[in-house]
C-alpha atoms as a PDB file:
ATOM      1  CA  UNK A   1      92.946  52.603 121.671  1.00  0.00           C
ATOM      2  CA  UNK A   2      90.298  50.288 119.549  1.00  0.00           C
ATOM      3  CA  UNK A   3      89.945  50.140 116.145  1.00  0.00           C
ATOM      4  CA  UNK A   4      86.769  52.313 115.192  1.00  0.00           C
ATOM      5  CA  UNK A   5      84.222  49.802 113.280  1.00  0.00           C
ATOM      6  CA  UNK A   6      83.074  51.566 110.234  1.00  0.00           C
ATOM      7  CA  UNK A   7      79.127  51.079 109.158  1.00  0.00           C
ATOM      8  CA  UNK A   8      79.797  51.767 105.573  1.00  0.00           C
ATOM      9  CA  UNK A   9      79.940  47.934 104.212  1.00  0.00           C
ATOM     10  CA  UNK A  10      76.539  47.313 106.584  1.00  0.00           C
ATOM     11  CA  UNK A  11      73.648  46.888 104.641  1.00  0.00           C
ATOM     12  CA  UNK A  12      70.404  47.824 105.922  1.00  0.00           C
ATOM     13  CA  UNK A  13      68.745  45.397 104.593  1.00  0.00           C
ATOM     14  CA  UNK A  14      70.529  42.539 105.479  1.00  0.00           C
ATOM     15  CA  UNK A  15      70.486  40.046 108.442  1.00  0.00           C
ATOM     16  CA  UNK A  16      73.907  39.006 110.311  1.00  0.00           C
ATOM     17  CA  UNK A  17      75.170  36.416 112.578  1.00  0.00           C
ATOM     18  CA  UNK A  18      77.666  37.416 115.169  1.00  0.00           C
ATOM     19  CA  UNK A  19      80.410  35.971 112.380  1.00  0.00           C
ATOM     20  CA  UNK A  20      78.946  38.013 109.272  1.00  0.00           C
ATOM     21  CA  UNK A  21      78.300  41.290 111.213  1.00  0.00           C
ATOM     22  CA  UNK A  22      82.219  40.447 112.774  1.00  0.00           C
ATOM     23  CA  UNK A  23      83.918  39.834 109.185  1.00  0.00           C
ATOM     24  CA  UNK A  24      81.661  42.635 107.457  1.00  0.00           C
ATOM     25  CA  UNK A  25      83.135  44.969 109.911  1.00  0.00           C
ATOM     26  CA  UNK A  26      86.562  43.609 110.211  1.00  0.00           C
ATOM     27  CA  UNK A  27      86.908  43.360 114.598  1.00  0.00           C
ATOM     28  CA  UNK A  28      86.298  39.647 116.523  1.00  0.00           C
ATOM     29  CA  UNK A  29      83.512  37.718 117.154  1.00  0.00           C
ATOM     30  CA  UNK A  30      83.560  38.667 120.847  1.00  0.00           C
ATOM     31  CA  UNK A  31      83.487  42.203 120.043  1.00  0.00           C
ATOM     32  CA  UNK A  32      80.102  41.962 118.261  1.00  0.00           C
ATOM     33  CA  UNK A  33      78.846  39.908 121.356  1.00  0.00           C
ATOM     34  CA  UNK A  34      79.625  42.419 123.977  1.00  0.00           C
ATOM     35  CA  UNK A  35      78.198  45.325 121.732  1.00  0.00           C
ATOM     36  CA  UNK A  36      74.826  43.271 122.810  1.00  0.00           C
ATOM     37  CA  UNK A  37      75.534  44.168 126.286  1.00  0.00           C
ATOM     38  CA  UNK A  38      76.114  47.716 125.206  1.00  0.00           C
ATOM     39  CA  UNK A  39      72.751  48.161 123.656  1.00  0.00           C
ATOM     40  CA  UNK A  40      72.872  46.487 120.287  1.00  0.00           C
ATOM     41  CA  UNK A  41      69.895  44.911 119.448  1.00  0.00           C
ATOM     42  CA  UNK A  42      69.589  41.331 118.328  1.00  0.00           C
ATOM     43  CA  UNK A  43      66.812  38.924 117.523  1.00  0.00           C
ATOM     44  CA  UNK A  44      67.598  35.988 119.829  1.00  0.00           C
ATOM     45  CA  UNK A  45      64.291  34.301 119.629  1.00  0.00           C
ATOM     46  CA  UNK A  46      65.883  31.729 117.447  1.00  0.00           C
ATOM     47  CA  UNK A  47      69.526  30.354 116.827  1.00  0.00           C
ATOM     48  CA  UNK A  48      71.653  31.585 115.215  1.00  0.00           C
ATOM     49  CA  UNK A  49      71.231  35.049 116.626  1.00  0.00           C
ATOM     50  CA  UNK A  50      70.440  37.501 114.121  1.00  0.00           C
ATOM     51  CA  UNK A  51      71.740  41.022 113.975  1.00  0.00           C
ATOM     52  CA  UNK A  52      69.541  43.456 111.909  1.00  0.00           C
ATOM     53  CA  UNK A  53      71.682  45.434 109.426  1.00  0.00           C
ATOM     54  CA  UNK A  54      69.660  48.990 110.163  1.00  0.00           C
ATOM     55  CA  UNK A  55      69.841  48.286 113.951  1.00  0.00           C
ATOM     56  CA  UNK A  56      73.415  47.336 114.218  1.00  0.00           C
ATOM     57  CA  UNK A  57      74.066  50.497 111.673  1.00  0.00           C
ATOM     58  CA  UNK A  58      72.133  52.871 114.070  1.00  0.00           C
ATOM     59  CA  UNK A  59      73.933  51.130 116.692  1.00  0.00           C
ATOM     60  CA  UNK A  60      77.489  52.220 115.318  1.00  0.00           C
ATOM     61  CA  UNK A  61      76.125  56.099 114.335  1.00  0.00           C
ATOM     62  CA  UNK A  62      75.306  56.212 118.372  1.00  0.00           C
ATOM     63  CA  UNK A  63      78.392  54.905 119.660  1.00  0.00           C
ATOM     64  CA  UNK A  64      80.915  56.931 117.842  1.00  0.00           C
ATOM     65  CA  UNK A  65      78.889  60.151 117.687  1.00  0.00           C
ATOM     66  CA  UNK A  66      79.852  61.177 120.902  1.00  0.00           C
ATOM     67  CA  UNK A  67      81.318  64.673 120.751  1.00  0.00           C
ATOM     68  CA  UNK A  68      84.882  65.309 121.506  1.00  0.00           C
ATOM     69  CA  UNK A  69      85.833  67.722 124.832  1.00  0.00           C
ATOM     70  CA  UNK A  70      87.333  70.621 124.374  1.00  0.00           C
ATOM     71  CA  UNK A  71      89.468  71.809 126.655  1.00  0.00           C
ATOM     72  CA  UNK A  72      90.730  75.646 127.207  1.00  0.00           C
ATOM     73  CA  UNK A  73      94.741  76.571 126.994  1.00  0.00           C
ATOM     74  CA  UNK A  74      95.153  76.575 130.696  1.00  0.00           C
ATOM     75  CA  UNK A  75      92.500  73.393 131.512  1.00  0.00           C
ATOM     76  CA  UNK A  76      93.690  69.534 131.477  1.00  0.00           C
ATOM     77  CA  UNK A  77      91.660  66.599 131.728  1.00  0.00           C
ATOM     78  CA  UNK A  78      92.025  64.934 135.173  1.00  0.00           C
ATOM     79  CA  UNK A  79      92.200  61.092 134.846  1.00  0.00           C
ATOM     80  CA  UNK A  80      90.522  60.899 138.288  1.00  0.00           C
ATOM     81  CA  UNK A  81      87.774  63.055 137.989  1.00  0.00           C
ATOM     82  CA  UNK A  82      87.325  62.225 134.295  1.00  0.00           C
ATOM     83  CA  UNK A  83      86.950  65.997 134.118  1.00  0.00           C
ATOM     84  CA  UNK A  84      88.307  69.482 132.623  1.00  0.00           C
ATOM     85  CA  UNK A  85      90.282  70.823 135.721  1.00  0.00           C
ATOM     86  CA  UNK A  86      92.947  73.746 136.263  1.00  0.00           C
ATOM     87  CA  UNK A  87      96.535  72.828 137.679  1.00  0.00           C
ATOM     88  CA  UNK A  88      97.454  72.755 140.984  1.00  0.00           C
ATOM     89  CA  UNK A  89     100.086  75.528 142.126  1.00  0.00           C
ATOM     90  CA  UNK A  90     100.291  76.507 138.501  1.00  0.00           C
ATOM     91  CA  UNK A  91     103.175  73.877 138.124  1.00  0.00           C
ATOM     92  CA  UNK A  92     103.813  71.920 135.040  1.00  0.00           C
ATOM     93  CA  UNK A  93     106.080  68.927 133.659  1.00  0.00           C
ATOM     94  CA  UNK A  94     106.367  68.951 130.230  1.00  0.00           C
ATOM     95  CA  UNK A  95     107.625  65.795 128.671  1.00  0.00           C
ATOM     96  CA  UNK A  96     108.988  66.200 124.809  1.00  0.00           C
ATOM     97  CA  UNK A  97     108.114  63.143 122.355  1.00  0.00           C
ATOM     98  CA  UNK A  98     109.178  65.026 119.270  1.00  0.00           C
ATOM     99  CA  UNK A  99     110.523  68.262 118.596  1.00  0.00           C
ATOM    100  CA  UNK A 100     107.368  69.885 117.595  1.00  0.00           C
ATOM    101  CA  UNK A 101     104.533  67.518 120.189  1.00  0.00           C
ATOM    102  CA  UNK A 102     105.346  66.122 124.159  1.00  0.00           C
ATOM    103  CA  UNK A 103     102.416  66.497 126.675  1.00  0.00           C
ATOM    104  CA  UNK A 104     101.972  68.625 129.934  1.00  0.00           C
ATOM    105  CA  UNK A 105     101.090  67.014 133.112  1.00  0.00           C
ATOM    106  CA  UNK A 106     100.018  68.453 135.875  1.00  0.00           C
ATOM    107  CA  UNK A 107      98.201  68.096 139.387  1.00  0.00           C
ATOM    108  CA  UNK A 108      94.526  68.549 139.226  1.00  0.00           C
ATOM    109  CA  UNK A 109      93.077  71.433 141.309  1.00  0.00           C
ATOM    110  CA  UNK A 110      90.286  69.567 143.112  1.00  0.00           C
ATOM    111  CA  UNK A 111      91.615  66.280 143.790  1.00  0.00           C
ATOM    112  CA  UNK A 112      95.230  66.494 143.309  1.00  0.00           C
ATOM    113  CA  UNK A 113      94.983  63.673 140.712  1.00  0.00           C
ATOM    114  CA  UNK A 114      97.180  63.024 137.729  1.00  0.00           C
ATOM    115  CA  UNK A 115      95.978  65.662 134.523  1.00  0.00           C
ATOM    116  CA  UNK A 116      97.536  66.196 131.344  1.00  0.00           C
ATOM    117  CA  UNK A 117      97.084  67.167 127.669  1.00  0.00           C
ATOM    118  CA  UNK A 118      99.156  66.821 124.735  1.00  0.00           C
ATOM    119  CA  UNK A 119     101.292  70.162 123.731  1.00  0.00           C
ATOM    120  CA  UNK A 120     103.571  71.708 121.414  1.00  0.00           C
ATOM    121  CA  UNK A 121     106.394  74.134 122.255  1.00  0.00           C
ATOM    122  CA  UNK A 122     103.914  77.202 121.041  1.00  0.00           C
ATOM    123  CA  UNK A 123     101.314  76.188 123.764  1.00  0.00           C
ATOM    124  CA  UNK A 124     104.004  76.018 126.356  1.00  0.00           C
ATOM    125  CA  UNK A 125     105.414  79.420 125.647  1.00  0.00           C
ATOM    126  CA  UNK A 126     101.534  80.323 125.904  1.00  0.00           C
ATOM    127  CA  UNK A 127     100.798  78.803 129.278  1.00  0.00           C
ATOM    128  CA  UNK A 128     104.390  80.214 130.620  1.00  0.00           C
ATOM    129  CA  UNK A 129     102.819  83.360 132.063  1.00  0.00           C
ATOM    130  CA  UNK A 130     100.296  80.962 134.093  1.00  0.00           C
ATOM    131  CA  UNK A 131     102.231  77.930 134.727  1.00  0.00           C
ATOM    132  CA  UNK A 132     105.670  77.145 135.695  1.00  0.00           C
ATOM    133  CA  UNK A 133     106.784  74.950 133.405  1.00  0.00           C
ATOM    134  CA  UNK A 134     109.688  72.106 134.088  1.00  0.00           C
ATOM    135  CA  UNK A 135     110.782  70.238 130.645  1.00  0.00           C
ATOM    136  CA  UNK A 136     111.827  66.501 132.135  1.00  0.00           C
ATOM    137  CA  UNK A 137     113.051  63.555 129.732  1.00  0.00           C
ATOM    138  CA  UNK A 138     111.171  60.467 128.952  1.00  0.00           C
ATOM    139  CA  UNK A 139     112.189  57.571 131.114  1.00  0.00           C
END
């Protein structure tokens, strides 16, 4: 997954280039160029571009202030319907990283898609009444 870009070393009263705001935040040029297409705002009636340090600031508060999902005991998230779903004939694989976290993959219920959460033992024994639950190795 990406490196979150922290806001903290922004200043609001500042103006960037695509370089500044890039080494201010610490990720690539090219990242701060397609945040443009993403709905940061930048003055490009002139060259260089210039980023405004309050927009590109309110930009950052927007784009990682998206809450997480929740998802019940018995629900996974299905990777094809991007959405909480039940399993499929209440069958289960669980695959064991460590001794104490693996994840449970399952079927989805609606599309028959690949699902899946990550789990500890304690969830499994929870979901055991529901689901029938095969423990595979890791390939």
């Amino acid at each position: 997954m990406a490196k979150r870009a922290s806001s903290r070393k922004v200043k609001i009263h500042n103006q960037y280039t695509y370089q500044q705001a890039a080494d201010v935040l610490g990720v690539s040029v090219q990242t701060v160029r397609s945040w443009r297409q993403s709905g940061l705002g930048v003055l490009d009636s002139q060259k260089p571009h210039l980023i405004l340090g309050f927009m590109l600031k309110d930009f950052l508060a927007g784009r990682y202030s998206q809450p997480k999902r929740r998802l019940a005991n018995d629900q996974f998230l299905c990777m094809t319907c991007n959405a909480p779903r039940r399993a499929y004939g209440g069958m289960a694989d669980y695959l064991p990283y460590t001794a104490t976290r693996g994840r449970l993959e399952v079927l989805c219920e609606a599309c028959q898609g690949p699902c899946g959460k990550f789990a500890s033992p304690r969830l499994c024994a929870e979901l055991a009444p529901i689901l029938s639950i095969a423990t595979r190795n890791r390939k």
